[in-house]
C-alpha atoms as a PDB file:
ATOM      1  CA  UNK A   1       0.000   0.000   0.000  1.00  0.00           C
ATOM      2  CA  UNK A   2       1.732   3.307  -1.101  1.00  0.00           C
ATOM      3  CA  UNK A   3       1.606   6.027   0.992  1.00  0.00           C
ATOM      4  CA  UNK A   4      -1.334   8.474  -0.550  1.00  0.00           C
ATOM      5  CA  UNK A   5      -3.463   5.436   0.569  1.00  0.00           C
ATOM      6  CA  UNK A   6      -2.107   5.002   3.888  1.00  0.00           C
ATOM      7  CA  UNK A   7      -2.607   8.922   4.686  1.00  0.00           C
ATOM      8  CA  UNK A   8      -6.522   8.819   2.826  1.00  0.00           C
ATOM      9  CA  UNK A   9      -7.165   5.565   5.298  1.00  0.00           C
ATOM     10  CA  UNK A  10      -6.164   7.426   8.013  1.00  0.00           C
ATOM     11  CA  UNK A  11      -8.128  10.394   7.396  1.00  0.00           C
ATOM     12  CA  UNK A  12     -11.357   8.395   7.104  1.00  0.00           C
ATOM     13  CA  UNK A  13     -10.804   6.234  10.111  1.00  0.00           C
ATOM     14  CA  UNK A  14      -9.353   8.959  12.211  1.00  0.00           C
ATOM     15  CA  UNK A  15     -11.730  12.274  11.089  1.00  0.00           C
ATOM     16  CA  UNK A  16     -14.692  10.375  12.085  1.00  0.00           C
ATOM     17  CA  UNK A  17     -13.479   9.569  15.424  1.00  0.00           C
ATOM     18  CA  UNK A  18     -12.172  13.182  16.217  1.00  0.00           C
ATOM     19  CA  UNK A  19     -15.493  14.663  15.360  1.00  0.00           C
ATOM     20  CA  UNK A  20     -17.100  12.046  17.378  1.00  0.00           C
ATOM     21  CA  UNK A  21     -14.862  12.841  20.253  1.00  0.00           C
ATOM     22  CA  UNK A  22     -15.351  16.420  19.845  1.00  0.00           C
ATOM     23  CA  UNK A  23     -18.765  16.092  19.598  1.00  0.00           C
ATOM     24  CA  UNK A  24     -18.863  14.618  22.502  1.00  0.00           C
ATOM     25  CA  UNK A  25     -16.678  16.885  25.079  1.00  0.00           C
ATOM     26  CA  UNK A  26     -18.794  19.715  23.941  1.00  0.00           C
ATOM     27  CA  UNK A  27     -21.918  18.006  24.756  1.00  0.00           C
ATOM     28  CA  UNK A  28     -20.476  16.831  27.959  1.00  0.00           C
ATOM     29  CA  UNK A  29     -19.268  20.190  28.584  1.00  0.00           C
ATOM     30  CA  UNK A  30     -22.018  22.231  27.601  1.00  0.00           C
ATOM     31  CA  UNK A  31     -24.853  20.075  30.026  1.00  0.00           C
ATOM     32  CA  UNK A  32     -21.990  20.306  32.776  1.00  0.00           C
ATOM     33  CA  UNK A  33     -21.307  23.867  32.808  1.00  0.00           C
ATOM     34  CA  UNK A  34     -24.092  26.226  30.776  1.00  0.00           C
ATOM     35  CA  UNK A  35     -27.211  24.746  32.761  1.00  0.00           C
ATOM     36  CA  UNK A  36     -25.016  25.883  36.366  1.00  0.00           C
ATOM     37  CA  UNK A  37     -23.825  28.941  35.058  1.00  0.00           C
ATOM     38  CA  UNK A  38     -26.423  30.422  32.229  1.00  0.00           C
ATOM     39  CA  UNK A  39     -29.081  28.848  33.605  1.00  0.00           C
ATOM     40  CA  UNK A  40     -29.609  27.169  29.472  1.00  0.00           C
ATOM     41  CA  UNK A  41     -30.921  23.872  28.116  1.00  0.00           C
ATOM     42  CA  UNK A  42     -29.007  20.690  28.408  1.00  0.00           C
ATOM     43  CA  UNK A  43     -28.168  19.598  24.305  1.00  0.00           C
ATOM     44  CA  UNK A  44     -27.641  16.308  22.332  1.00  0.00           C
ATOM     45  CA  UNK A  45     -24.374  15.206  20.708  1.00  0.00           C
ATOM     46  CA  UNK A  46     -25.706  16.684  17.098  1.00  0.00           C
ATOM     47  CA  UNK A  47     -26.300  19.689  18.892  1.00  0.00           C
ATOM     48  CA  UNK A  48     -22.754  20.164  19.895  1.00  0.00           C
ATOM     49  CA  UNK A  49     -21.477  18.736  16.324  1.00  0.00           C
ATOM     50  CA  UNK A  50     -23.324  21.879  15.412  1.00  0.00           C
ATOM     51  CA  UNK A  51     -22.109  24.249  17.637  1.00  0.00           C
ATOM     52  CA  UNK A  52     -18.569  23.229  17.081  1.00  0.00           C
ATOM     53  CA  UNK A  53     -19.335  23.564  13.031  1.00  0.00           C
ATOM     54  CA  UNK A  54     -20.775  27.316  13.739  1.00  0.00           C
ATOM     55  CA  UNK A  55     -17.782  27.993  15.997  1.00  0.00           C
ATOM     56  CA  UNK A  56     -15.206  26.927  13.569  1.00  0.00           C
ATOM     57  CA  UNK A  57     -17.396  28.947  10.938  1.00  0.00           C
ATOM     58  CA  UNK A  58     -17.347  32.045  12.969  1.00  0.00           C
ATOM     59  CA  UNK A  59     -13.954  31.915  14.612  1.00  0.00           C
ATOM     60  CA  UNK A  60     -11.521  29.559  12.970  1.00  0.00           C
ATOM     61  CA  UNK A  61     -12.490  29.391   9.496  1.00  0.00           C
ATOM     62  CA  UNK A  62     -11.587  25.945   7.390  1.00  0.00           C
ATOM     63  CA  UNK A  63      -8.279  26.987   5.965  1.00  0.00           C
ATOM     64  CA  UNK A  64      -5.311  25.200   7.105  1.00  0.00           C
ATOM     65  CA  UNK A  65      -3.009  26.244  10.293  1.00  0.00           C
ATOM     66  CA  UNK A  66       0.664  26.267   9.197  1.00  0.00           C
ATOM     67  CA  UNK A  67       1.887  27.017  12.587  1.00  0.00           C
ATOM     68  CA  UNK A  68       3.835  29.693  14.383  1.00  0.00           C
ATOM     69  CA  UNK A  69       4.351  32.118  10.949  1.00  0.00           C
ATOM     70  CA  UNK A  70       4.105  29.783   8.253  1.00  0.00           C
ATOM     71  CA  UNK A  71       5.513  30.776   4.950  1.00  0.00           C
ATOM     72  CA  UNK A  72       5.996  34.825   5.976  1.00  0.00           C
ATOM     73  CA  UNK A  73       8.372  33.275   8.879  1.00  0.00           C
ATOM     74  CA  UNK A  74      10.434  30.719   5.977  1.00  0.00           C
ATOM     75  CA  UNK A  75      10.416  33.381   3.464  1.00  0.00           C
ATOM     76  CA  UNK A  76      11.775  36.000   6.029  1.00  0.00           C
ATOM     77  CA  UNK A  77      14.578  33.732   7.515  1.00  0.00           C
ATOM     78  CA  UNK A  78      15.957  33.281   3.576  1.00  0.00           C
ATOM     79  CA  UNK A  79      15.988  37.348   3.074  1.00  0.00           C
ATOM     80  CA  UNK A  80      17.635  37.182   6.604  1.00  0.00           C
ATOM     81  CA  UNK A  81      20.014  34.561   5.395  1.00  0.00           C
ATOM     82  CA  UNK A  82      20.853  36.760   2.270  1.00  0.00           C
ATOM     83  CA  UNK A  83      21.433  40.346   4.339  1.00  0.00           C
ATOM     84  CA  UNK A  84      24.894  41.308   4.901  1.00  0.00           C
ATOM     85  CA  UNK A  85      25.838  42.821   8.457  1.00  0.00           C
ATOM     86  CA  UNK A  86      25.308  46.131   7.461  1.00  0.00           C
ATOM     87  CA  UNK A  87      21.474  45.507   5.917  1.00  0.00           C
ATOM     88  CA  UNK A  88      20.534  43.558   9.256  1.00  0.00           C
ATOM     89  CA  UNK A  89      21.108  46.055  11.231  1.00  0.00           C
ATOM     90  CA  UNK A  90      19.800  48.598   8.847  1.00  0.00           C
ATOM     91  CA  UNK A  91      16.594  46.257   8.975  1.00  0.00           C
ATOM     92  CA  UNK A  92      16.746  45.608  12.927  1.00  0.00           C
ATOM     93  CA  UNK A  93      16.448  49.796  13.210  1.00  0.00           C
ATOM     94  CA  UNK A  94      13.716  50.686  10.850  1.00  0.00           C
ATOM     95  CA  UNK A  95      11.985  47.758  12.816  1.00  0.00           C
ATOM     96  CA  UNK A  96      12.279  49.339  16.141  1.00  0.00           C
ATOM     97  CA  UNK A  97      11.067  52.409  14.697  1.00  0.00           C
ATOM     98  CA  UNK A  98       7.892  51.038  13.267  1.00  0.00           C
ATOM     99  CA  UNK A  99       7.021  48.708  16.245  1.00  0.00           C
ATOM    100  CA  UNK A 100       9.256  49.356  19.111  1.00  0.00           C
ATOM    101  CA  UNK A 101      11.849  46.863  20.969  1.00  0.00           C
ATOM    102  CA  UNK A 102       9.352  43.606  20.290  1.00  0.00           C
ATOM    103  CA  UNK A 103       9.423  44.080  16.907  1.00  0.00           C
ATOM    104  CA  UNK A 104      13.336  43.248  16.687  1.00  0.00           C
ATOM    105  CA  UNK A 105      14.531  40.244  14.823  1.00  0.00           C
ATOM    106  CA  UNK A 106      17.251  38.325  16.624  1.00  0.00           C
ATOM    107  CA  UNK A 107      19.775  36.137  14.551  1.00  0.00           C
END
């Protein structure tokens, strides 16, 4: 079995279970907490599967997560790479101008 095959069997044993899983610590959640606290109705496990749909609609999005900078932080460390001494710190200064001390780049 190559591996295309392996990852697509994965993904539909594995997606399944996560939402299921999901589902189900929302639900769990929700009935624990929101009746105690908000005073709302107790909801089913399609109920939560929905709620966690609307959320990710709302809040997340469905686009992919590439991490901590993605392709703007891999792109950026090759310029870096490329910079001689003189352009890094010519760089490092118009930085702290524009943003202040967090906005520094350290080698």
């Amino acid at each position: 079995m190559n591996r295309v095959m392996k990852k697509v069997l994965a993904f539909v044993i594995l997606a399944p279970l996560a939402v299921a899983l999901f589902g189900f610590l929302v639900m769990s959640l929700w009935n624990w907490l929101a009746p105690a606290v908000l005073g709302a109705r107790t909801i089913g496990f399609w109920q939560a599967i929905g709620i966690l749909i609307l959320s990710r609609i709302l809040f997340g999005g469905f686009h992919g997560h590439r991490g901590c900078g993605g392709r703007w932080k891999g792109r950026m460390g090759e310029r870096w790479a490329h910079m001689t001494p003189e352009e890094r710190e010519k760089f490092r200064q118009a930085m702290i101008n524009r943003c202040g001390r967090a906005g520094t780049v350290e080698e």
